[in-house]
Each structure stands twice: as structure tokens, then as C-alpha cells.
C-alpha atoms as a PDB file:
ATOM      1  CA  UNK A   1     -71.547-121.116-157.940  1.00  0.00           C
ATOM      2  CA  UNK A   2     -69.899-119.461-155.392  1.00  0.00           C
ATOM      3  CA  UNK A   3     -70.932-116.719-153.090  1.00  0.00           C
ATOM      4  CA  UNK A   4     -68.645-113.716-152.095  1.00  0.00           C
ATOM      5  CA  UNK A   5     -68.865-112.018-148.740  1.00  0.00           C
ATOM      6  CA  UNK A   6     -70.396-108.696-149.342  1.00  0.00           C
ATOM      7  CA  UNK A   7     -68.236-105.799-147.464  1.00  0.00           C
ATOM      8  CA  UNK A   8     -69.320-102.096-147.713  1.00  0.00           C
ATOM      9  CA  UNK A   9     -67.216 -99.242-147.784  1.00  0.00           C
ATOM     10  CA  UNK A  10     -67.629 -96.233-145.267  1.00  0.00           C
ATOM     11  CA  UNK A  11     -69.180 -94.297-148.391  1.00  0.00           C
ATOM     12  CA  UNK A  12     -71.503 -97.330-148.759  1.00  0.00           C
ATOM     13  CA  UNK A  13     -72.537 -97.301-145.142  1.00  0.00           C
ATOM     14  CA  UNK A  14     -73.113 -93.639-144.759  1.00  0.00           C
ATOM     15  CA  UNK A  15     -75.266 -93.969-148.198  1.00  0.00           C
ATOM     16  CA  UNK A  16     -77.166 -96.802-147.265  1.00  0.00           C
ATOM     17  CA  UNK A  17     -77.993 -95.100-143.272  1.00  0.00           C
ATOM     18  CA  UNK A  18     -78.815 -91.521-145.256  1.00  0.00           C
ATOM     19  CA  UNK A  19     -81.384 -93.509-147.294  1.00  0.00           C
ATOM     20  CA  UNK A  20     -83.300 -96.079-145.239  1.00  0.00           C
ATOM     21  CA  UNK A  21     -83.748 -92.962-143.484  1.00  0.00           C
ATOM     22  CA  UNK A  22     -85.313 -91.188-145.737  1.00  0.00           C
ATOM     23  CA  UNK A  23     -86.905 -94.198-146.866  1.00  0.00           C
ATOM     24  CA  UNK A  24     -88.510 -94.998-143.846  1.00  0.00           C
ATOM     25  CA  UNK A  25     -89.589 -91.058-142.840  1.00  0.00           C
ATOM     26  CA  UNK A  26     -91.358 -90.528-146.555  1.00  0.00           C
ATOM     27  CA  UNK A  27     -92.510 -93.565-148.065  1.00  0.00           C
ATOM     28  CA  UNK A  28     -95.744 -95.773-146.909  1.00  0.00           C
ATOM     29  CA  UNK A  29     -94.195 -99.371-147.308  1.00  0.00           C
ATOM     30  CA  UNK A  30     -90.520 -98.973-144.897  1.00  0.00           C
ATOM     31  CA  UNK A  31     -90.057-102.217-145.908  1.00  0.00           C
ATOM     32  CA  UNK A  32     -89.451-102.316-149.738  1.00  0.00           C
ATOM     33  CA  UNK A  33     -85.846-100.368-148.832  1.00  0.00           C
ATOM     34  CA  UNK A  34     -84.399-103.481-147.397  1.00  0.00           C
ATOM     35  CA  UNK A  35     -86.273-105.973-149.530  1.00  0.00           C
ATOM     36  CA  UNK A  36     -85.058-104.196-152.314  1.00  0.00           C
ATOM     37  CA  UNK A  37     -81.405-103.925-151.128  1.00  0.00           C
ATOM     38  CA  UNK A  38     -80.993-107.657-149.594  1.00  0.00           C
ATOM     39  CA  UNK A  39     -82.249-108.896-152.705  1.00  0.00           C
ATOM     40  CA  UNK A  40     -79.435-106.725-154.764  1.00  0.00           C
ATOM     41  CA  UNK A  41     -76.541-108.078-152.492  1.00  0.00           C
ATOM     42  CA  UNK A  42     -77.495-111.317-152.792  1.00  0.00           C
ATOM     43  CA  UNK A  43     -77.426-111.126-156.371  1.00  0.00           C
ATOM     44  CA  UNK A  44     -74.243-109.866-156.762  1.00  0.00           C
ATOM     45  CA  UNK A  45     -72.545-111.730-153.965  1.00  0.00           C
ATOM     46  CA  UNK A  46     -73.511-115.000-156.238  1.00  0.00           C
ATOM     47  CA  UNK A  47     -73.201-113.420-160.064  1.00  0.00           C
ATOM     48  CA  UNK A  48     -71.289-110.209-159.569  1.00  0.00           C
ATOM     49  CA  UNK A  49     -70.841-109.884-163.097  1.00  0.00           C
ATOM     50  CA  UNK A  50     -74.852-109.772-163.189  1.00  0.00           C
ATOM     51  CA  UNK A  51     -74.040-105.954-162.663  1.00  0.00           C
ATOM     52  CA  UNK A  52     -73.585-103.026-165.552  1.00  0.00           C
ATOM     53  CA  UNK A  53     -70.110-101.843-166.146  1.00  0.00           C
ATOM     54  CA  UNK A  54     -70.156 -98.134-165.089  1.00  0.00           C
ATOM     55  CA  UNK A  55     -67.542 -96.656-167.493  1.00  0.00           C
ATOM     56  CA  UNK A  56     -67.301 -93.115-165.945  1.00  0.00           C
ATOM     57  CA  UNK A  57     -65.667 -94.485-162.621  1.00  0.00           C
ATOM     58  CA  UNK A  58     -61.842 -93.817-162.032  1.00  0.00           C
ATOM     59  CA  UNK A  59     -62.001 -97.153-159.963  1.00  0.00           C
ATOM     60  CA  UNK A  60     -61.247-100.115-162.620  1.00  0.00           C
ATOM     61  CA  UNK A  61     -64.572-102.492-162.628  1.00  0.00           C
ATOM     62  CA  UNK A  62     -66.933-100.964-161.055  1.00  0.00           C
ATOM     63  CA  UNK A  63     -70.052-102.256-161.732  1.00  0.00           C
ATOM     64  CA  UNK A  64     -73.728-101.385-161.173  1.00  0.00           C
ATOM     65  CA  UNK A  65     -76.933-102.852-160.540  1.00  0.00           C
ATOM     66  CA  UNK A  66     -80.556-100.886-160.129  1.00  0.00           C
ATOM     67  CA  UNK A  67     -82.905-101.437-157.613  1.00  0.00           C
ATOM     68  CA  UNK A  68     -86.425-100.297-159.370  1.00  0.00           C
ATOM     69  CA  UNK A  69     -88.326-100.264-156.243  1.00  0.00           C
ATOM     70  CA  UNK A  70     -86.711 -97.706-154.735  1.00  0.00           C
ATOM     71  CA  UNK A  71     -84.629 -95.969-157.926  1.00  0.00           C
ATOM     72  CA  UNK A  72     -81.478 -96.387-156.640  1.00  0.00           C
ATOM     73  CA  UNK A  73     -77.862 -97.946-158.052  1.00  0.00           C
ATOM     74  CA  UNK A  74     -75.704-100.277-155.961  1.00  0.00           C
ATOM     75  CA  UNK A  75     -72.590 -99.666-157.385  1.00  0.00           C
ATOM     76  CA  UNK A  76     -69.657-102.511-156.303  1.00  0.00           C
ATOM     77  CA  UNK A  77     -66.417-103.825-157.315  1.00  0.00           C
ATOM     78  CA  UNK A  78     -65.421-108.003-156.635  1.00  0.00           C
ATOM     79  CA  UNK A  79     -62.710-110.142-157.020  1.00  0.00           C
ATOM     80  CA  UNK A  80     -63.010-114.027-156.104  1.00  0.00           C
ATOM     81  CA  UNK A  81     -63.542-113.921-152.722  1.00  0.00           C
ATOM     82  CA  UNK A  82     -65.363-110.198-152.062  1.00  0.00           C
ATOM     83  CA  UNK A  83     -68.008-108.293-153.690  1.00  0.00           C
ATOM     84  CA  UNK A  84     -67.288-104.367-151.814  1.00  0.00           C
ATOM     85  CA  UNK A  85     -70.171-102.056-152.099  1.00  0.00           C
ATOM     86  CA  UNK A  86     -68.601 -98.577-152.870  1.00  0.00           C
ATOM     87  CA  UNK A  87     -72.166 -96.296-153.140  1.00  0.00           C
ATOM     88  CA  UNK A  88     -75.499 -96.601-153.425  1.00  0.00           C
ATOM     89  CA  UNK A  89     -76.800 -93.830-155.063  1.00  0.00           C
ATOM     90  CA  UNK A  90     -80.367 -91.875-156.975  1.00  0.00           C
ATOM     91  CA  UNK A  91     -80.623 -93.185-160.011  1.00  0.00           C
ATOM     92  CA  UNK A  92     -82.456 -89.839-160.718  1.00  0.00           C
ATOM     93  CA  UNK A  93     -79.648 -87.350-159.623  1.00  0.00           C
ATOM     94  CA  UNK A  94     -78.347 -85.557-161.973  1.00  0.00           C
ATOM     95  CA  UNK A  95     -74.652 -86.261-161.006  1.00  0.00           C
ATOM     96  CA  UNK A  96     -72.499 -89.630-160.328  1.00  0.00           C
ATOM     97  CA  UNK A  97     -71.514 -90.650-157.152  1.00  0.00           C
ATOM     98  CA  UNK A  98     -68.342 -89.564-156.018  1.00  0.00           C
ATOM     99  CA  UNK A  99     -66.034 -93.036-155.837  1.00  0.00           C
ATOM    100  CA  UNK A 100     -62.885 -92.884-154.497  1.00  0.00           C
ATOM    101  CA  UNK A 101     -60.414 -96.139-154.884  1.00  0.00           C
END
């Protein structure tokens, strides 16, 4: 099997900062947030097709994968070398991340 380097977009980034933060200020175990989310990208970086297709993206192949812990979806694209993050996002909300190719 072979592993991908996992890359995040600036999206990705500013989602991921936004909600260890709020992980961290309102939750009782801070660490579950990065548990949860190392755990994701090392799945997909070995078996990115591990992920759910997510149909209603107007990026080709995006796929998703959710992190029960902390209810959220990493949602990614990959190719044979890179698996690129694009959002992670509340499973809950009522809306889809914006992804833009």
C-alpha cells in the first residue's frame, strides 16, 4: 500500500484552526479533536478511496469521511501521489460546505 502526502487547502486550514478552537474552549477532553483528525488523515492518506463519494460537490471526486467523535466530515480529493483536504465541516449543519476547485 502506498501512502499519499496529505496537503490541506487554505479552506481546510482555516476550518481545521476555527474548530480545534472551539474544540478546545467547549469540550472537557481537548484532546479527542486531534486524535480524531490524525486518525482520519492517516486513513485516507493510505486508502483514500476508504472515503464516501459526496455527489453534491462541483469538484469531480470529492470524497468524505466522518469523524464520530467530534461530528465532523473531512472532505478530500487524491490522485496517486496526494490526498488534499478541501473542508472539514459539521456534520450537523444544515448546509454543505462551500468547495471551490
Amino acid at each position: 500500500m502506498k501512502q499519499r502526502h496529505v496537503r490541506f487547502t487554505r479552506t481546510a486550514q482555516r476550518h481545521v484552526a476555527q474548530d480545534r478552537a472551539w474544540w478546545l474552549e467547549n469540550r472537557d477532553y481537548p484532546e479527542v479533536f486531534v486524535e480524531e483528525l490524525e486518525q482520519a488523515l492517516k486513513v485516507v492518506a493510505v486508502l483514500p478511496g476508504a472515503g464516501t463519494p459526496y455527489a453534491k460537490s462541483p469538484i469531480p471526486g470529492v470524497r468524505r469521511v466522518y469523524l464520530r467523535r467530534v461530528a465532523l466530515h473531512l472532505y478530500y480529493t487524491f490522485d496517486d501521489d496526494v490526498v488534499l483536504v478541501r473542508a472539514l465541516w459539521g456534520a450537523r449543519r444544515e448546509r454543505s460546505p462551500q468547495l471551490v476547485p
